[in-house]
Protein backbone atom coordinates (compact mmCIF):
# COMPACT_ATOMS: atom_id res chain seq x y z
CA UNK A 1 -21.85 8.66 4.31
CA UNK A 2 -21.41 11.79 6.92
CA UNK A 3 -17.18 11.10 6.07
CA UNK A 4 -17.92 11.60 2.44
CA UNK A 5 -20.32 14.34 3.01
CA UNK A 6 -16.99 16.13 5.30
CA UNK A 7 -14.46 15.12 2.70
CA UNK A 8 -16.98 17.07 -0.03
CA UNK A 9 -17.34 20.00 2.00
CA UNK A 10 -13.75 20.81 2.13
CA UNK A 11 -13.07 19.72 -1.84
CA UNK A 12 -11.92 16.88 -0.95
CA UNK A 13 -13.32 12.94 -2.68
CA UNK A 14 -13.51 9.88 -0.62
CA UNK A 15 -11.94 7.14 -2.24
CA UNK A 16 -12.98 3.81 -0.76
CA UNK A 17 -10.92 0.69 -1.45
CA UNK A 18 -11.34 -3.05 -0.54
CA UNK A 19 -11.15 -4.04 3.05
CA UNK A 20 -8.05 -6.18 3.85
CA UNK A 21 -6.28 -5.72 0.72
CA UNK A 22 -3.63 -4.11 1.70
CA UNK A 23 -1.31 -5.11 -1.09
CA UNK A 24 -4.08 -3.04 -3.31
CA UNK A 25 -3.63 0.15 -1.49
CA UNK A 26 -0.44 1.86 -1.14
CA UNK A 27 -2.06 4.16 1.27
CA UNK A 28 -2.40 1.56 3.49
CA UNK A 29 1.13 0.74 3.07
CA UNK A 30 2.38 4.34 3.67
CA UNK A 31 0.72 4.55 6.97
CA UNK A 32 2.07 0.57 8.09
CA UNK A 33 5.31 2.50 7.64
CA UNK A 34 4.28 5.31 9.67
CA UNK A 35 3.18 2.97 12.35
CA UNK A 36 6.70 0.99 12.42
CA UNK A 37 8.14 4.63 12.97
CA UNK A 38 5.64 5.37 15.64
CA UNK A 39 6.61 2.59 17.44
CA UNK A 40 10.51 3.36 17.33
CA UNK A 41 9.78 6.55 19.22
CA UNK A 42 10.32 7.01 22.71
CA UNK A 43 7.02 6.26 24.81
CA UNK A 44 5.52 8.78 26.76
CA UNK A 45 1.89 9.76 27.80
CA UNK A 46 2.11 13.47 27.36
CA UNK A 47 -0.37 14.74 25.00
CA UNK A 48 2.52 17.02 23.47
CA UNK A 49 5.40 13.81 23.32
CA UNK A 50 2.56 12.33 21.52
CA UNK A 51 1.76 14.57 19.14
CA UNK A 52 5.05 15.74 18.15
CA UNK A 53 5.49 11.56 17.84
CA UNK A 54 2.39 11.17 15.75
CA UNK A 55 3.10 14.20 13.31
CA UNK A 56 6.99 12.91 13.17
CA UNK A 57 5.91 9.30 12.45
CA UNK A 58 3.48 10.43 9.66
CA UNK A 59 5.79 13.16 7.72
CA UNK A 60 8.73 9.97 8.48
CA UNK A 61 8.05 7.71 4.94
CA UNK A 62 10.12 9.53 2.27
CA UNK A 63 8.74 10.09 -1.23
CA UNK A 64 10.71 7.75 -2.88
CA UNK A 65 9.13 4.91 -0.28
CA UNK A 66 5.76 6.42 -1.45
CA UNK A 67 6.40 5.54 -5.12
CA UNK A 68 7.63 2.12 -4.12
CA UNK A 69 4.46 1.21 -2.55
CA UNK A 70 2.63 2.80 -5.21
CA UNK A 71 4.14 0.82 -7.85
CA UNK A 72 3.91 -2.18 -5.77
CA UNK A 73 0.44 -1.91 -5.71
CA UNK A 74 0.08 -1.57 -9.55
CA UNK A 75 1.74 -4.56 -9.92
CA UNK A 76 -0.73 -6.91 -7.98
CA UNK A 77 -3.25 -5.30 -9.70
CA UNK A 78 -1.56 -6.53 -12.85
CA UNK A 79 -0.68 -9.33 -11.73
CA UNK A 80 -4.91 -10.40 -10.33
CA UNK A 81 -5.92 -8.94 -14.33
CA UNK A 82 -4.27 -11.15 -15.84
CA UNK A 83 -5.46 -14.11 -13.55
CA UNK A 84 -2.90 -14.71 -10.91
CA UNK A 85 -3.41 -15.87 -7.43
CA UNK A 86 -1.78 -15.30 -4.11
CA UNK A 87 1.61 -16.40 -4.22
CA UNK A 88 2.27 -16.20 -7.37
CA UNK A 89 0.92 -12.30 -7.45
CA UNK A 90 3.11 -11.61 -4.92
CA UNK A 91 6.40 -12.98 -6.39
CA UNK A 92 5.13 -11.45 -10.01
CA UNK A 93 5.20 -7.85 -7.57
CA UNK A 94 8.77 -8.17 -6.71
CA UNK A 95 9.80 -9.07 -10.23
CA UNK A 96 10.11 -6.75 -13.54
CA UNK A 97 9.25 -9.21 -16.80
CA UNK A 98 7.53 -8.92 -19.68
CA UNK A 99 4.15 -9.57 -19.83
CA UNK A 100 3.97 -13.09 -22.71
CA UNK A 101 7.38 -14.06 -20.56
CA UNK A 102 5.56 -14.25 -17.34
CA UNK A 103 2.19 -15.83 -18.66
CA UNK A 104 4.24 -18.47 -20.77
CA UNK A 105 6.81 -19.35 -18.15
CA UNK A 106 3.66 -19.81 -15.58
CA UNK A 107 1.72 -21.98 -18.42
CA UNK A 108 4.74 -24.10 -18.54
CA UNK A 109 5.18 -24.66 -14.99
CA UNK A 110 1.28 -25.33 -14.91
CA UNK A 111 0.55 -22.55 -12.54
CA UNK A 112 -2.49 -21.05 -14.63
């Protein structure tokens, strides 16, 4: 594609992921945080309020927010390997267990 063609010419890869799988892309994530900061700012329509906004909004999400989302995304991707669904990914991604206590506890309850 012409963007991976740009990307190349300026040593850069494109890295495409799934559409709508946000959960799966902490990229994604970073900039939904950007865009809550956006929107906090005050409006304006000059082309300078608006960039200054943009660029503020962007550099906003700290690094430590960055690694949460990062390792939030590992762990759906953990959680979909070893066979979970929806709801139950998502609660796995909030929670730190070990791997057999997970799988054994969700065999019990019947959830796999």
């Amino acid at each position: 594609s012409l963007l991976e063609i740009a990307c190349e010419a300026r040593g850069f890869r494109a890295i495409f992921f799934p559409e709508f799988h946000c959960e799966l892309n902490f990229i994604e994530q970073c900039w939904g945080y950007s865009k809550h900061v956006y929107r906090e700012l005050p409006v304006s329509s000059k082309e300078a309020d608006l960039e200054r906004n943009v660029l503020a909004a962007l550099e906003s999400a700290p690094f430590d927010a960055i690694r949460r989302f990062s390792t939030r995304s590992l762990r759906f991707m953990d959680a979909y390997h070893k066979g979970l669904i929806g709801k139950q990914a998502a609660w796995v991604s909030k929670h730190v267990l070990p791997d057999t206590m997970i799988m054994a506890e969700l065999e019990t309850a019947k959830l796999t």
